[in-house]
Protein backbone atom coordinates (compact mmCIF):
# COMPACT_ATOMS: atom_id res chain seq x y z
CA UNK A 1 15.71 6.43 10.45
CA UNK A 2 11.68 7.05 10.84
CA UNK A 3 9.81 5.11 8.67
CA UNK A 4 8.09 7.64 6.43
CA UNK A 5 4.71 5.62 5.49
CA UNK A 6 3.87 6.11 9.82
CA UNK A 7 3.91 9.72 9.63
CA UNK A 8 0.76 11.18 10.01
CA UNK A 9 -0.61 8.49 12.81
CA UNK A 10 2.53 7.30 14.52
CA UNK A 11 4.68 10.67 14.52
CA UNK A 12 2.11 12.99 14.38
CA UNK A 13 0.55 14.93 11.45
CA UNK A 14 3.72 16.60 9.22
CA UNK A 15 3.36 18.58 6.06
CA UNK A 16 3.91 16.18 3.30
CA UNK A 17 7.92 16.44 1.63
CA UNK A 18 8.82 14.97 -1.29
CA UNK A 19 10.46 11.84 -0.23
CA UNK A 20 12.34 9.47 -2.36
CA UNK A 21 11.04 6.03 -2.28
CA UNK A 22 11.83 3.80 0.27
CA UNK A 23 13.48 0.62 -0.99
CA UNK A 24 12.76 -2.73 1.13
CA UNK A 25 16.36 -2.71 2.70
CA UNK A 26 15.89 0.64 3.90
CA UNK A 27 12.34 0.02 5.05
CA UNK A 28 13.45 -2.69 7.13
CA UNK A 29 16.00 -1.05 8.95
CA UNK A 30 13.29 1.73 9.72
CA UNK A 31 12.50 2.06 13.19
CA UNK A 32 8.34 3.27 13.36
CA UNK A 33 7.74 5.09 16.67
CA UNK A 34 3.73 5.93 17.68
CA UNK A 35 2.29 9.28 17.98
CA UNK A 36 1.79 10.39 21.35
CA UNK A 37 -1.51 11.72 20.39
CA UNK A 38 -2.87 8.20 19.73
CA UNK A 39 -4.78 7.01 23.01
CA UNK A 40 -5.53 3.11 23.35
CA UNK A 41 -8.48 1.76 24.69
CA UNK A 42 -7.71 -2.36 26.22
CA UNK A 43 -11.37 -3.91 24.76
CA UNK A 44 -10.64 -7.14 26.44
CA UNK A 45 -9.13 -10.50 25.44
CA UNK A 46 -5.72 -8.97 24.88
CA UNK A 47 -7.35 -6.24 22.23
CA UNK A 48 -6.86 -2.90 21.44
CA UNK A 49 -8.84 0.01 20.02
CA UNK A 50 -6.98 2.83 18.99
CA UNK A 51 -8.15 6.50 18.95
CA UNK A 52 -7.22 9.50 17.19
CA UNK A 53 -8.22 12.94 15.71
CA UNK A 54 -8.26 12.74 12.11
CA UNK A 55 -9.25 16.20 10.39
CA UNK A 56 -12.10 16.56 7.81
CA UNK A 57 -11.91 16.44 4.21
CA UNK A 58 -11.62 19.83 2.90
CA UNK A 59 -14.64 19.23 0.67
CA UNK A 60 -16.14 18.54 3.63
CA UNK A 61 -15.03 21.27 6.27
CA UNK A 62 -17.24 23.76 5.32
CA UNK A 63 -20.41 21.42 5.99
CA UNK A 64 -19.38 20.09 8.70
CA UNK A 65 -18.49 23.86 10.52
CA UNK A 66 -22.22 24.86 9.48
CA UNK A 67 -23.06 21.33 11.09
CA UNK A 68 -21.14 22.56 14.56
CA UNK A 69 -18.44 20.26 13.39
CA UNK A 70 -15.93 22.32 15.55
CA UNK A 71 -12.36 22.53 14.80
CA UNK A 72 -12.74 20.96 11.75
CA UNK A 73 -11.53 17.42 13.27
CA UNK A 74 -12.94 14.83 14.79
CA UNK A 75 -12.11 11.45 16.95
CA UNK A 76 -11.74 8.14 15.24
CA UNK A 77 -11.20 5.07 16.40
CA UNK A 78 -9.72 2.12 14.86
CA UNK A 79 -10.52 -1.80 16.67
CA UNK A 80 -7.12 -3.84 16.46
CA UNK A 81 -7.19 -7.85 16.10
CA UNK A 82 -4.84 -9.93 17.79
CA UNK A 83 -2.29 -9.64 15.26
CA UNK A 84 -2.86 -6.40 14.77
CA UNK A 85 -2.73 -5.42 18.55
CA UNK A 86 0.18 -7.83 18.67
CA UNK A 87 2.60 -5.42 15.73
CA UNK A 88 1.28 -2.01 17.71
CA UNK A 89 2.64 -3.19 21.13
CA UNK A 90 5.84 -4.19 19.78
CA UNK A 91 5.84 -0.23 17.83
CA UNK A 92 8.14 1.10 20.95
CA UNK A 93 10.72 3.42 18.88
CA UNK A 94 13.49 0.96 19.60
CA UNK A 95 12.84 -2.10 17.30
CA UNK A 96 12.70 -1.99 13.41
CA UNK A 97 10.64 -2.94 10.99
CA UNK A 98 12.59 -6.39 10.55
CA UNK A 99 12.24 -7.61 14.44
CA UNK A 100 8.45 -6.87 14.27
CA UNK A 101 8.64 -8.99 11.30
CA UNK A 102 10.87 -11.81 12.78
CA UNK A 103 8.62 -11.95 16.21
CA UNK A 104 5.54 -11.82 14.23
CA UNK A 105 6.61 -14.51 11.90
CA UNK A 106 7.69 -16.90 15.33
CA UNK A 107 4.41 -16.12 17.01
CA UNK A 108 1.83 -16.82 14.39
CA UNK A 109 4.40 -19.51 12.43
CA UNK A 110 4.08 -17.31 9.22
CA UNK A 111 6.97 -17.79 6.60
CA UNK A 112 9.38 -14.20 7.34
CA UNK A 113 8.24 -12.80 3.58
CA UNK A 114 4.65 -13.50 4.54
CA UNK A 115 4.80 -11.53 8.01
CA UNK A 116 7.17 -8.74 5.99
CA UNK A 117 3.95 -8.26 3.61
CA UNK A 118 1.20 -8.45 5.93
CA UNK A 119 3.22 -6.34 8.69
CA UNK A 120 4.29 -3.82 6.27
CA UNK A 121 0.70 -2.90 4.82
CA UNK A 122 -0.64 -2.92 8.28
CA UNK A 123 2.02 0.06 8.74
CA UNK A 124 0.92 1.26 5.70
CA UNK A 125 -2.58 1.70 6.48
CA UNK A 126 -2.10 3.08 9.90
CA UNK A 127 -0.14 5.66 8.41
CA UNK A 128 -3.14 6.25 5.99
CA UNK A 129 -5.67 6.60 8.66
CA UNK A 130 -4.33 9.77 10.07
C-alpha cells in the first residue's frame, strides 16, 4: 500500500482522487517510497537539503510568466535536521510507516506514540510541500 499523504513529493505529482481516509492501522502498515524527482544535497554534519520543483500558484502563474517565470515551476529546497534527515534516509520503499517509527523511537529514546506523531506529520508536510 502507498501511503497517500506522500503523493505529490515522494511519488511524484498525481491528480488528486477522492480517497477514503486513512485510519492509523492502515497508515502504519503504509510503505512511503520518495519521488525520484527529489535530488538531495549532503550540507554536512550528517544533513540533508532536499530539492524539488514545486509549480506556481495559479493566482500566481500569470505574473510570474510576464516575470519570465518559465514553465510555470520553479526549484525549492527544503533543509532537513537530524531527525528529519534521519526519517528520509530510512524512506527506501521497503519499510513502513511503523519501523520508521520503531527506529526513530530507539534512536532518539522517544516513547513509540511520540515518534508515531512527530514522524507522521513530518510525512505529512513533505507531502504538502510538493
Amino acid at each position: 500500500m502507498k501511503f497517500a499523504l506522500l503523493s505529490r513529493l515522494l511519488r511524484g505529482r498525481e491528480p488528486k482522487i477522492d480517497q477514503k481516509p486513512v485510519n492509523r492501522k492502515a497508515a502504519m502498515k503504509a510503505v512511503p517510497v520518495r519521488n525520484r524527482d527529489v535530488r538531495e544535497e549532503d550540507i554536512g554534519d550528517g544533513l540533508l537539503r532536499l530539492v524539488y520543483m514545486s509549480s506556481f500558484k495559479p493566482w500566481f502563474a500569470p505574473i510570474a510568466k510576464g516575470l519570465g517565470g518559465g514553465d510555470g515551476t520553479m526549484e525549492k529546497k527544503l533543509e532537513l535536521d537530524e531527525l528529519g534527515t534521519m526519517v528520509w534516509n530510512m524512506i527506501d520503499g521497503k519499510q513502513d510507516v511503523r519501523a520508521i517509527c520503531q527506529a526513530f523511537a530507539g534512536q532518539y529514546g522517544f516513547h513509540l506514540r511520540e515518534a508515531e506523531m512527530s514522524v507522521t506529520t513530518f510525512l505529512r508536510e513533505l507531502g504538502k510541500r510538493g
